[in-house]
Structures are given as structure tokens and as C-alpha cells.
Protein backbone atom coordinates (compact mmCIF):
# COMPACT_ATOMS: atom_id res chain seq x y z
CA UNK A 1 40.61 144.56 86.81
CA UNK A 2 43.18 144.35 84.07
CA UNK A 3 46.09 142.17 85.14
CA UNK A 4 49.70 142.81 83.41
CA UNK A 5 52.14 140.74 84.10
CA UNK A 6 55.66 142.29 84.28
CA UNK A 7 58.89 139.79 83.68
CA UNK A 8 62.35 140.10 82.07
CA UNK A 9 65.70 138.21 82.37
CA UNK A 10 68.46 139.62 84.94
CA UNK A 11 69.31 142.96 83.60
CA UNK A 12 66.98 143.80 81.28
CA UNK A 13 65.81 146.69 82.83
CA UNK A 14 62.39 144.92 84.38
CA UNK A 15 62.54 147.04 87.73
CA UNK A 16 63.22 150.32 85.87
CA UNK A 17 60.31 149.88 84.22
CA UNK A 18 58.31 149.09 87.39
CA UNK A 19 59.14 152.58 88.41
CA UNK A 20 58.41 153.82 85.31
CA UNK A 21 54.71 152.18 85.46
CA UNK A 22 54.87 153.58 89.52
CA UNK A 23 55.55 157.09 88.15
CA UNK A 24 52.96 156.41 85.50
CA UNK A 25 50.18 155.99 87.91
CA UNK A 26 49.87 152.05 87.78
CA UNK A 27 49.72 149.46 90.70
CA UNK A 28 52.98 147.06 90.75
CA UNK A 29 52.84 144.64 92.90
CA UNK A 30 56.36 143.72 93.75
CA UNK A 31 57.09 139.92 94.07
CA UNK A 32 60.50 140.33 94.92
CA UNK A 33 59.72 142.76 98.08
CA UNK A 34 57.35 140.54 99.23
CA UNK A 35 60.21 138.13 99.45
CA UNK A 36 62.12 140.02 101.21
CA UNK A 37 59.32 141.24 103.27
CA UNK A 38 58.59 137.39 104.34
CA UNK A 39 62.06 137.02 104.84
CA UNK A 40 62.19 139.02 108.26
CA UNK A 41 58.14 137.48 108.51
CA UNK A 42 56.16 134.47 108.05
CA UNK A 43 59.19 132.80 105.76
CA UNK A 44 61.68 132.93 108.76
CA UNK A 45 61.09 130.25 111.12
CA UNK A 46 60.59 127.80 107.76
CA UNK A 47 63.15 128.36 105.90
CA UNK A 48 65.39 127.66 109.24
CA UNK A 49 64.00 124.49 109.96
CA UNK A 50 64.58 124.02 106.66
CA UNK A 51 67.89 125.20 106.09
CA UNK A 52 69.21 125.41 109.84
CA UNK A 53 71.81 128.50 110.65
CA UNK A 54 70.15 130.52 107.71
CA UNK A 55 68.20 132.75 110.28
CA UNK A 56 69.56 135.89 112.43
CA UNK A 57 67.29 137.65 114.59
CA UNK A 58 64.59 136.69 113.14
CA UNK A 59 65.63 137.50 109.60
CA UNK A 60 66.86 135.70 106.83
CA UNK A 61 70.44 136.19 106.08
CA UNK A 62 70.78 136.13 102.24
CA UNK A 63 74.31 135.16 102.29
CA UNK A 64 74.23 132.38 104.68
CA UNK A 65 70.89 130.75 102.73
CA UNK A 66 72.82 131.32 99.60
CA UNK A 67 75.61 129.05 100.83
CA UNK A 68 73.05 126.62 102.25
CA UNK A 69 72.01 126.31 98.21
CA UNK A 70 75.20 125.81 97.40
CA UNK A 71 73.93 126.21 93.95
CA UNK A 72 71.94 123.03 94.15
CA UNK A 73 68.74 122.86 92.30
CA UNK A 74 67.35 120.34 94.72
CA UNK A 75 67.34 123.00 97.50
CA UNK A 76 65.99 125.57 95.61
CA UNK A 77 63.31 123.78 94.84
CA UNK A 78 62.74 123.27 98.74
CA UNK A 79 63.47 126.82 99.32
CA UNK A 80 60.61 127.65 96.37
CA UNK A 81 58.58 125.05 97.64
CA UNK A 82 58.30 127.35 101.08
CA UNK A 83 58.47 130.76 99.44
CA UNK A 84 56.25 130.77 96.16
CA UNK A 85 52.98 129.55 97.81
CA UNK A 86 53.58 133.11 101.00
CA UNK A 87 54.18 134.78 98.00
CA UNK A 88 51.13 133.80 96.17
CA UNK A 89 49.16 134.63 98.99
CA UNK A 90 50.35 137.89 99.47
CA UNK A 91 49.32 138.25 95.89
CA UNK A 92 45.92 137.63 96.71
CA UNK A 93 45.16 139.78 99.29
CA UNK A 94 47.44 142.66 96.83
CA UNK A 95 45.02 141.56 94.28
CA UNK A 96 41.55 141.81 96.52
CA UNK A 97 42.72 145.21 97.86
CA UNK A 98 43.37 146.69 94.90
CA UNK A 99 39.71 145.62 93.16
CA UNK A 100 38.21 147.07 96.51
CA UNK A 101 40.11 150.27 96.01
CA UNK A 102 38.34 150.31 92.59
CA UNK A 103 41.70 150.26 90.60
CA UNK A 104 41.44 149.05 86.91
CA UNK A 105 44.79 147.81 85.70
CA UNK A 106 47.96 145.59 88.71
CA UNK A 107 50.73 144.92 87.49
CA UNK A 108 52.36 141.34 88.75
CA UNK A 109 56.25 142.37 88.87
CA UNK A 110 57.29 138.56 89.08
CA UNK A 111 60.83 137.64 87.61
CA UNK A 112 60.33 134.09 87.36
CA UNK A 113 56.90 134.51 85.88
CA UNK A 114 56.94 132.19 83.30
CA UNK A 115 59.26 129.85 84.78
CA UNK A 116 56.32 129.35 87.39
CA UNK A 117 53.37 129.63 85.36
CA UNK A 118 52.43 132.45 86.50
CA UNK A 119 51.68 133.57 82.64
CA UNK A 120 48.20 131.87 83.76
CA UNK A 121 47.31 134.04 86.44
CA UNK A 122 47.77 137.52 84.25
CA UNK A 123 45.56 138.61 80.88
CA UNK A 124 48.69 139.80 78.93
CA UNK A 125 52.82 139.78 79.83
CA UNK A 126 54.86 142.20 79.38
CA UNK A 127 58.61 141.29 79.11
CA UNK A 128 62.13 143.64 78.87
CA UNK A 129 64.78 142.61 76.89
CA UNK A 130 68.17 144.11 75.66
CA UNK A 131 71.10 142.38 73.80
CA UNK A 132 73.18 139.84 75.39
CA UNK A 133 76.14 142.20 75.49
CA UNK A 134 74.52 144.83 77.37
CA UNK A 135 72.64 142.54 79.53
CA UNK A 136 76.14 140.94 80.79
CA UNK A 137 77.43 144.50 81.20
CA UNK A 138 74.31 145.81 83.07
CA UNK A 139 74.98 142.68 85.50
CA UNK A 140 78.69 142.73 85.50
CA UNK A 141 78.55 146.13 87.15
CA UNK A 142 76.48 145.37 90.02
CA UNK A 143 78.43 145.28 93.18
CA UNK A 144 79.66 141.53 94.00
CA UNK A 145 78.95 140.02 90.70
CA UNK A 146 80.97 137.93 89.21
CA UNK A 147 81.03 135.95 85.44
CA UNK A 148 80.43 132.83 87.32
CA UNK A 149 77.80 134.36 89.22
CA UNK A 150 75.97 135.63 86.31
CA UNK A 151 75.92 132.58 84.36
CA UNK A 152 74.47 130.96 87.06
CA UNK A 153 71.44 133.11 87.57
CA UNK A 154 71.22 132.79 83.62
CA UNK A 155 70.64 129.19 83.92
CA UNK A 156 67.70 129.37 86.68
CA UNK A 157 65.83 131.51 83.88
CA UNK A 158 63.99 130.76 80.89
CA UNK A 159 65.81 132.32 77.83
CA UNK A 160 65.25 135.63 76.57
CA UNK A 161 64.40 134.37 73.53
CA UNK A 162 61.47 132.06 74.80
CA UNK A 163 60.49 134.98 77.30
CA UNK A 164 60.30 136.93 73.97
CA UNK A 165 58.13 134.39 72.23
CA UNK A 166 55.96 134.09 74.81
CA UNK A 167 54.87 137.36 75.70
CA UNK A 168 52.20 140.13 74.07
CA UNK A 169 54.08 142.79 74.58
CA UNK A 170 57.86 143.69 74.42
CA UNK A 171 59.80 146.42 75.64
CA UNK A 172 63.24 147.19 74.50
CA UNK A 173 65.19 149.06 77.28
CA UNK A 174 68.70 150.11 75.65
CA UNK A 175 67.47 153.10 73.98
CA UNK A 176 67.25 155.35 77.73
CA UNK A 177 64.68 156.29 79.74
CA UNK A 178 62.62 158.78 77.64
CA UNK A 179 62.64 156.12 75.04
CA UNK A 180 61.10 153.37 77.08
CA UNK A 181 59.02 155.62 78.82
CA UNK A 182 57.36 156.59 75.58
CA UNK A 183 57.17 153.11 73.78
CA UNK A 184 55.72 151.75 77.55
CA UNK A 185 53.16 154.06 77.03
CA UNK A 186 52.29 153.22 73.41
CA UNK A 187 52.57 149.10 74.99
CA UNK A 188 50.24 150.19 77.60
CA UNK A 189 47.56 151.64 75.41
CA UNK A 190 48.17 148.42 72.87
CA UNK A 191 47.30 146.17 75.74
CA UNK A 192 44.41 147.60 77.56
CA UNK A 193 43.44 150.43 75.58
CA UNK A 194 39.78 150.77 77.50
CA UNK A 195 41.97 151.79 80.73
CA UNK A 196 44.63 154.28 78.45
């Protein structure tokens, strides 16, 4: 079973194409909905010892573990010291279930891919990108986002540019849907052509 990874930086259009790969016929598996999926789970009672008051109802309440962070790259490392190995896990089993059900190509939607070598674990990455200015005004116009905010996330990720370096396949997403869709495709083929 071909693995693909699937990565891009904040606003490069890396979920759209997820769809796009869903509508397409392919397997994603979704890294950041297993998140959230652990995060009303298995994740829960951790991540409140860990970072009491964080926890409501037996859910994790984004904005209250956001100001536990504080923006601190100590505690995210404690927070991703809890949440990437569940995550990995779930992987697995995504991983076993999908070879049982005979499927020939998963794709690993993981947004911090590379920043936690998870490059290793796929046999090609695929990675979105669009300018600079249109990724700031992609994530400018999400609801609650600020310049601060942005520039913040920025710095948690690996560069575009190393992202770009890095991967075998690119996929430029400013050009619209039927665009993308067609060159995805084309990528698709390029990187596994026994499946396309």
C-alpha cells in the first residue's frame, strides 16, 4: 500500500486538497480529526492532569488549553508529548484497516509532517504552497485571526521554502479549484503511476 504523505503551511490550501483527493476516490487519513477526536477521548483526562482546568465535560476546551500554552514552547512540547504518540496510534490501526480493506494508495493528512519526521513513515510527500501574500490573506480572513496570531502559528512551522525542498511533489493552489484538481491528478499519476 502506497503511502502519500499530505502537508502544507497554514493556508496553503492542504485541506482543500484533502477533499479534493476524498472526491477523487483516495483514503485521507485526517491527523487533525483525530486530534480532535481524542480531544473529547483518550487525550482528555491527560491533558488535564497535565494542564489542570483545560477539560469540560469530558472534552477539551481549545480556548482554555490555548491559554494554558500561553504561547510557550515548553508546554507545547508537553502537550505534543501526550498527543503525537494517540495520534500515531490511531494511525496504525487507520493504516492496518485500510491494507485489510485491500486499498492501494492512504494518504497521511499531517500538518506538522515534517516538523515531526513523519516524512519517514510515508514513500513520497506531497506539499501545497501559494505566495506569502495570499497565504497571509487566506489566514487573515478566518474568523478570530489576528496578525499576531498568524505569525505565531508561522513560527511553530517549518518554512515553505524548506517544506518545498523537501518534498516530491508540489502543488500550487492559487490558480482555483479546476486547476489544482487537474495538476493533483497529473501529481498523482507522477507519484504512483502503477495505482493511476
Amino acid at each position: 500500500m502506497f503511502r502519500l504523505g499530505l502537508t502544507g503551511s497554514i493556508g496553503t490550501g492542504k485541506s482543500a486538497t484533502a477533499n479534493m483527493l476524498r472526491d477523487l476516490g483516495v483514503l485521507v487519513h485526517d491527523a487533525d480529526a483525530t486530534v480532535h477526536a481524542l480531544y473529547s477521548g483518550r487525550a482528555a483526562p491527560l491533558i488535564e492532569e497535565a494542564f489542570p482546568c483545560t477539560v469540560t465535560d469530558g472534552q477539551v476546551d481549545r480556548k482554555k488549553l490555548a491559554a494554558a500554552l500561553d504561547g510557550k514552547a515548553e508546554r507545547f512540547r508537553k502537550l505534543e508529548a501526550i498527543v503525537h504518540p494517540l495520534v500515531r496510534e490511531e494511525e496504525e490501526k487507520a493504516l492496518a484497516a485500510a491494507k485489510r480493506a485491500g486499498h492501494k494508495l492512504i494518504v497521511l493528512d499531517v500538518p506538522l509532517l515534517y516538523e515531526i519526521g513523519g516524512e519517514k513513515r510515508c514513500d513520497a510527500v506531497l506539499v501545497t504552497t501559494v505566495s506569502p501574500a495570499i497565504q497571509k490573506q487566506r489566514v487573515l480572513a478566518r474568523p478570530g485571526m489576528t496578525e499576531e496570531l498568524f505569525h505565531a502559528l508561522l513560527k511553530r512551522q517549518m518554512p515553505d521554502s524548506e517544506k518545498r525542498r523537501r518534498a516530491h511533489a508540489i502543488l500550487e493552489t492559487s490558480r482555483g479549484f479546476p486547476a489544482a484538481r487537474s495538476d493533483l491528478q497529473a501529481l498523482l499519476r507522477a507519484l504512483a503511476p502503477r495505482l493511476f
